[in-house]
Protein backbone atom coordinates (compact mmCIF):
# COMPACT_ATOMS: atom_id res chain seq x y z
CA UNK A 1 -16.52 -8.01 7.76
CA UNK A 2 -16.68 -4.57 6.00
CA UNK A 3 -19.76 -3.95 8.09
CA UNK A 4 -17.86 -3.77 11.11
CA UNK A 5 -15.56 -0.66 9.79
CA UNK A 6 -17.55 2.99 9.52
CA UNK A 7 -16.33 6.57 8.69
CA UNK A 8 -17.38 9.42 10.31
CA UNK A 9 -17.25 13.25 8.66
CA UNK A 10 -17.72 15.64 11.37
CA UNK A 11 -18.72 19.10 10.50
CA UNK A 12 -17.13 18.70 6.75
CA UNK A 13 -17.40 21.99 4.73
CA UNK A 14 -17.05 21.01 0.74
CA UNK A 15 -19.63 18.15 -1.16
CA UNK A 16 -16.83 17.51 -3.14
CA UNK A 17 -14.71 15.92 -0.72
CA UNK A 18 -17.55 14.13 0.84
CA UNK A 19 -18.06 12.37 -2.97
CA UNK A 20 -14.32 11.58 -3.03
CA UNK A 21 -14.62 9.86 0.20
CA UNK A 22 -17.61 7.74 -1.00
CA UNK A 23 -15.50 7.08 -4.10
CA UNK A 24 -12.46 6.08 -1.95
CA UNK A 25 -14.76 3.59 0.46
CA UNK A 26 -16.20 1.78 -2.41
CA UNK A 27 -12.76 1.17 -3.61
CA UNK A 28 -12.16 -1.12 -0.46
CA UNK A 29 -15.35 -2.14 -0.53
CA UNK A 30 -16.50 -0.16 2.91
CA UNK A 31 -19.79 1.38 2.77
CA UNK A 32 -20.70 2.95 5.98
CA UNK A 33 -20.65 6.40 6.54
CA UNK A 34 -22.11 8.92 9.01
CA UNK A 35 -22.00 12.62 8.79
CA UNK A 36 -22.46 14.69 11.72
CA UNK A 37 -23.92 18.82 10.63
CA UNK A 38 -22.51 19.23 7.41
CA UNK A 39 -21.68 23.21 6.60
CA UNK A 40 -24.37 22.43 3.57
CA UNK A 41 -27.31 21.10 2.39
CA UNK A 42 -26.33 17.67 2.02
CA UNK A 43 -25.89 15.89 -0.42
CA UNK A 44 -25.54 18.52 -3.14
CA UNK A 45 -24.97 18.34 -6.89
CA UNK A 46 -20.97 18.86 -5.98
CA UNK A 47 -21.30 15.57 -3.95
CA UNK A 48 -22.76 13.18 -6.51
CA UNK A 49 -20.54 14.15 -9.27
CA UNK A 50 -17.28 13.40 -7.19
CA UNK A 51 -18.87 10.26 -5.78
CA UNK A 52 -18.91 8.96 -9.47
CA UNK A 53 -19.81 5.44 -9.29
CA UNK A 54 -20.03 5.49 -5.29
CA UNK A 55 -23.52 7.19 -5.05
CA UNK A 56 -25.42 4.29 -3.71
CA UNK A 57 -22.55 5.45 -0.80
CA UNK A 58 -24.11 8.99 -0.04
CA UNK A 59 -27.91 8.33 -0.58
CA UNK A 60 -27.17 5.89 2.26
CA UNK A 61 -25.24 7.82 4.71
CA UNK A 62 -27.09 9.29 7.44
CA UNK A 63 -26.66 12.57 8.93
CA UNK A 64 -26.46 13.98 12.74
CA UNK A 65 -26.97 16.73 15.06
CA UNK A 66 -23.98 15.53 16.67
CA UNK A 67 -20.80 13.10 17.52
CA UNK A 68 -21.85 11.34 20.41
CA UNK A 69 -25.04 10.01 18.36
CA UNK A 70 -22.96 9.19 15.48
CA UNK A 71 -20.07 7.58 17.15
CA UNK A 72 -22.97 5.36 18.99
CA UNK A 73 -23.02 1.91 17.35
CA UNK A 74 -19.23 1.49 17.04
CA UNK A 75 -16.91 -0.57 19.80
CA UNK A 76 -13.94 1.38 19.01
CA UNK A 77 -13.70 4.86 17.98
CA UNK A 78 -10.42 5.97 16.30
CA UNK A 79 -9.65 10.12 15.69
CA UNK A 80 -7.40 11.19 12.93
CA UNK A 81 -5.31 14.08 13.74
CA UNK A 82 -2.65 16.24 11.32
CA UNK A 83 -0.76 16.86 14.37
CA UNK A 84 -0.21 15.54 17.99
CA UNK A 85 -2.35 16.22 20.57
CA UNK A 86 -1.88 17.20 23.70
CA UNK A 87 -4.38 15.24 25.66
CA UNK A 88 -4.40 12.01 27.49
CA UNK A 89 -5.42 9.73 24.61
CA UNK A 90 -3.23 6.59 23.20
CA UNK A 91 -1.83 8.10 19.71
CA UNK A 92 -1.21 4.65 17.41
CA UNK A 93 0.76 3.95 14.51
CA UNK A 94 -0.80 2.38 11.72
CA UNK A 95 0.92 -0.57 12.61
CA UNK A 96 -0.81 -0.74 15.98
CA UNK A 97 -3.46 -0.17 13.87
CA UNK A 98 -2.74 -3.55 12.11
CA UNK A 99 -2.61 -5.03 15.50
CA UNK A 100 -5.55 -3.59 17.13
CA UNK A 101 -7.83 -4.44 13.96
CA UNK A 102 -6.26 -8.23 14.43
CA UNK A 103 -6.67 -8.69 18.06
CA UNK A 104 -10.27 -7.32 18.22
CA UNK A 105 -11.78 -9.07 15.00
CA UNK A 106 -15.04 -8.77 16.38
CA UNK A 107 -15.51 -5.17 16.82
CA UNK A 108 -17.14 -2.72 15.42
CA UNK A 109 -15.00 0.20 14.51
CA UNK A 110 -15.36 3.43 13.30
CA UNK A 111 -12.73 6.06 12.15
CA UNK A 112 -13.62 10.15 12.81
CA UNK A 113 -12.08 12.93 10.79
CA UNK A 114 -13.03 16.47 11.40
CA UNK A 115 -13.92 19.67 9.26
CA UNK A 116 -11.15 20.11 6.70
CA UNK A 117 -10.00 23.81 7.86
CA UNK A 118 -9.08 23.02 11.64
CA UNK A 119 -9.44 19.29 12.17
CA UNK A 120 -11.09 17.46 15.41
CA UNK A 121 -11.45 19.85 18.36
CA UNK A 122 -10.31 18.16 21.36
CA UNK A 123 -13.50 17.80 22.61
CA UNK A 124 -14.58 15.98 19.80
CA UNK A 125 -11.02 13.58 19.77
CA UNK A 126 -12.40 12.91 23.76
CA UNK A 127 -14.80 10.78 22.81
CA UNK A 128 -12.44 8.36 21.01
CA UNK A 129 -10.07 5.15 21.85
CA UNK A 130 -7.49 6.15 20.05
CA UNK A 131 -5.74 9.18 18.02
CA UNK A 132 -4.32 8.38 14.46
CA UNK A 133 -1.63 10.30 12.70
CA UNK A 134 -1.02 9.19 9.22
CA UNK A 135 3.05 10.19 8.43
CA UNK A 136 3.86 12.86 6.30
CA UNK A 137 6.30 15.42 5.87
CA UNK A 138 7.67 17.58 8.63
CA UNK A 139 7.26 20.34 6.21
CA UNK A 140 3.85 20.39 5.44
CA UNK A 141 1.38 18.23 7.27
CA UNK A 142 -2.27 18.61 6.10
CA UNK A 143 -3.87 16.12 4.33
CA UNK A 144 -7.61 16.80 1.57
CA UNK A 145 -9.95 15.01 3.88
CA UNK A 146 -10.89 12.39 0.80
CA UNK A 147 -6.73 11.92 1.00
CA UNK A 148 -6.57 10.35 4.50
CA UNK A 149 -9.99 8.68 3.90
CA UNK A 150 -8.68 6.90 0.99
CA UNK A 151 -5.64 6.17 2.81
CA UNK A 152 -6.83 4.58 6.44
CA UNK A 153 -9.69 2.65 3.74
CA UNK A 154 -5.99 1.19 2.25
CA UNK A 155 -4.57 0.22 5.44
CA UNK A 156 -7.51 -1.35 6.55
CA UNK A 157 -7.96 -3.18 3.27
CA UNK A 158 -4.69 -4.71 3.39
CA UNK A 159 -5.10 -5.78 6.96
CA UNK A 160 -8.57 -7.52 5.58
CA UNK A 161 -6.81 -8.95 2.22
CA UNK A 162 -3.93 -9.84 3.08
CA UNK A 163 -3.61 -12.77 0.88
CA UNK A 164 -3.41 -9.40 -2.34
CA UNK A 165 -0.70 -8.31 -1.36
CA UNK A 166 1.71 -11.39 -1.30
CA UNK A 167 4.08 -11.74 -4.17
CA UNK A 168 2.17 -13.90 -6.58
CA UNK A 169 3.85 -15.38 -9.97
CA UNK A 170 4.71 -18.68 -11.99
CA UNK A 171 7.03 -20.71 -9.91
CA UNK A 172 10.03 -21.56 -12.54
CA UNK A 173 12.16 -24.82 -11.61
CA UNK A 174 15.89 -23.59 -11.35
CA UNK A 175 18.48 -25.27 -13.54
CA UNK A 176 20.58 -28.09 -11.62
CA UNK A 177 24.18 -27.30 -10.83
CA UNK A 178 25.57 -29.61 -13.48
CA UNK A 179 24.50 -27.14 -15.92
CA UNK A 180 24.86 -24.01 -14.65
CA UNK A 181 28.42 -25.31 -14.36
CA UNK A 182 28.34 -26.49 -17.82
CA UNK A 183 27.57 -23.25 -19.38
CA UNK A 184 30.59 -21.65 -16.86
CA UNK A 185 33.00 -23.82 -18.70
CA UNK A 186 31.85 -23.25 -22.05
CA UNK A 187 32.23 -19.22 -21.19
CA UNK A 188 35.28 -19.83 -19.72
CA UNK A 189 36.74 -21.93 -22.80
CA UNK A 190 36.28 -19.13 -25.20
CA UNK A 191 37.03 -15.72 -22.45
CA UNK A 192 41.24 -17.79 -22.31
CA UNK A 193 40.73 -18.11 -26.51
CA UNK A 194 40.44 -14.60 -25.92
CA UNK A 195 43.12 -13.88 -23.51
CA UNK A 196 40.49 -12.66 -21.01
CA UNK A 197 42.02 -13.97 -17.95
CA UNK A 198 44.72 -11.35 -17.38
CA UNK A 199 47.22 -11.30 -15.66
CA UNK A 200 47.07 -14.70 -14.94
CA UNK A 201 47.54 -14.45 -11.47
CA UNK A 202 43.97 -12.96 -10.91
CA UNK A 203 42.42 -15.55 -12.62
CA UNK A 204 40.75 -17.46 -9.97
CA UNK A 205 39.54 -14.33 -8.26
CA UNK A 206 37.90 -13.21 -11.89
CA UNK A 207 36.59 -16.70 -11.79
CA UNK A 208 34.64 -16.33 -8.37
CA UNK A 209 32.90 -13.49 -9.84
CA UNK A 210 31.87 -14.95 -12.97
CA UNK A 211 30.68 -18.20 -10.99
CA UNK A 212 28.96 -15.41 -8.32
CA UNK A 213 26.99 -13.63 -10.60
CA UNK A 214 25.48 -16.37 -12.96
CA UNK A 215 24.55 -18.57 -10.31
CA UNK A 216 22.96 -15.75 -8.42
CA UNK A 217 20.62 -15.46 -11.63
CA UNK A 218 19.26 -18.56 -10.78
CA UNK A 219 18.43 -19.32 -14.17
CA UNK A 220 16.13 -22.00 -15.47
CA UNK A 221 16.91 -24.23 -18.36
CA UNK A 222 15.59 -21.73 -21.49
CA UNK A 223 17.31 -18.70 -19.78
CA UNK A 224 20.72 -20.95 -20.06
CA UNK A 225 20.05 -21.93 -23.26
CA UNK A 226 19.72 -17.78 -24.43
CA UNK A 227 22.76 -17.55 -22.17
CA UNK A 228 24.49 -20.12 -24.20
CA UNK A 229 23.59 -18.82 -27.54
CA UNK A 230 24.83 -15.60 -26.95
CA UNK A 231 27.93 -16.55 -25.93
CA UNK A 232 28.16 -18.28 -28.44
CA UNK A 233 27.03 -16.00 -31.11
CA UNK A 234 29.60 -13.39 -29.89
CA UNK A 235 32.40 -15.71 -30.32
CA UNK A 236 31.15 -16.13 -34.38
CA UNK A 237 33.59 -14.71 -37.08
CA UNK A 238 31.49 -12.79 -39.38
CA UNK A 239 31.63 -14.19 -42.99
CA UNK A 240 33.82 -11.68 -45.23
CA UNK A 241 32.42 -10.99 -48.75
């Protein structure tokens, strides 16, 4: 399914950034990517030291004159943008994104970003399905080009892996009512030896709360048992010597 997803670099201007996006695809496992006239001799030394371990990335991206041959084997074309255009193009959310990516499973898609000093030229965002905006502060809204690489590569990893990002961990069996309960009225028992409860007439309501929060824990049976020894422990007298 990674095969299906592509980034292209149009007109990008710095090696480095073009390593950090081959870094940032083979963290979510996405290795396609096109580059249309790079502003250098590509790659360069500045691009395989930033790729790191994602070299295999850049000796197999391939280079062109220009979009329309780049853009040519993908289905669905999506532009990133810093700002909103202007134009007569769908702008999406990322999650329409979500959507998009789940409704056409069997597309091939591919995700343009332009030079990092002015962006895609309209022109360029023309020959696209859709524009895509990532959020980010009113105040100051460009993004490193390797930043909203590494970013849509997250989104679209999460789509693709979903089962990641659920909330795994040991299921713990909860400890029955009876002695939850139990432990209550052992606290209890020793908070009136202490004259806790006053005045007496807000007893009941101090009650609710103590029976609100401990059964809210949802403790199991060992985290009672701690409970219970530390109650316990605090009602100890200390032996004088």
């Amino acid at each position: 399914m990674k095969n299906k997803f592509g980034f292209i670099l149009v007109n990008p201007q710095l090696g480095e950034n073009i390593g950090a996006c081959a870094r940032s695809m083979k963290n979510f496992n996405f290795k396609k990517l096109n580059i249309v006239s790079p502003k250098f001799a590509f790659p360069n030394h500045k691009t395989k030291v930033t790729s790191v371990g994602a070299y295999d990335i850049i000796n197999s991206a391939k280079v062109f004159k220009n979009i329309e041959k780049a853009i040519n084997e993908f289905d669905i074309v999506i532009s990133l943008s810093a700002r909103r255009r202007d134009i007569n193009k769908k702008h999406i959310s990322f999650e329409d994104l979500k959507n998009i990516l789940i409704k056409r499973a069997t597309a091939k898609f591919g995700f343009m970003f332009g030079p990092e000093s002015s962006g895609l030229t309209n022109k360029d965002i023309s020959l696209s399905n859709f524009i895509l905006q990532i959020p980010t502060s009113k105040n100051f809204k460009s993004l490193n080009l390797s930043h909203s690489v590494t970013i849509v590569c997250y989104e679209i990893f999460k789509v693709l892996n979903n089962k990641y990002f659920k909330k795994k961990g040991k299921s713990l069996k909860i400890s029955p009512k009876f002695k939850i309960m139990s432990l209550i009225k052992h606290l209890t028992k020793l908070l009136e030896t202490k004259d806790f409860f006053l005045p007496k007439e807000k007893k009941q309501s101090m009650l609710n709360n103590i029976n609100n929060l401990i059964h809210r824990l949802e403790p199991n049976d060992k985290e009672l048992r701690i409970l219970a020894s530390i109650i316990s422990s605090l009602n100890k007298k200390k032996d004088k010597r």
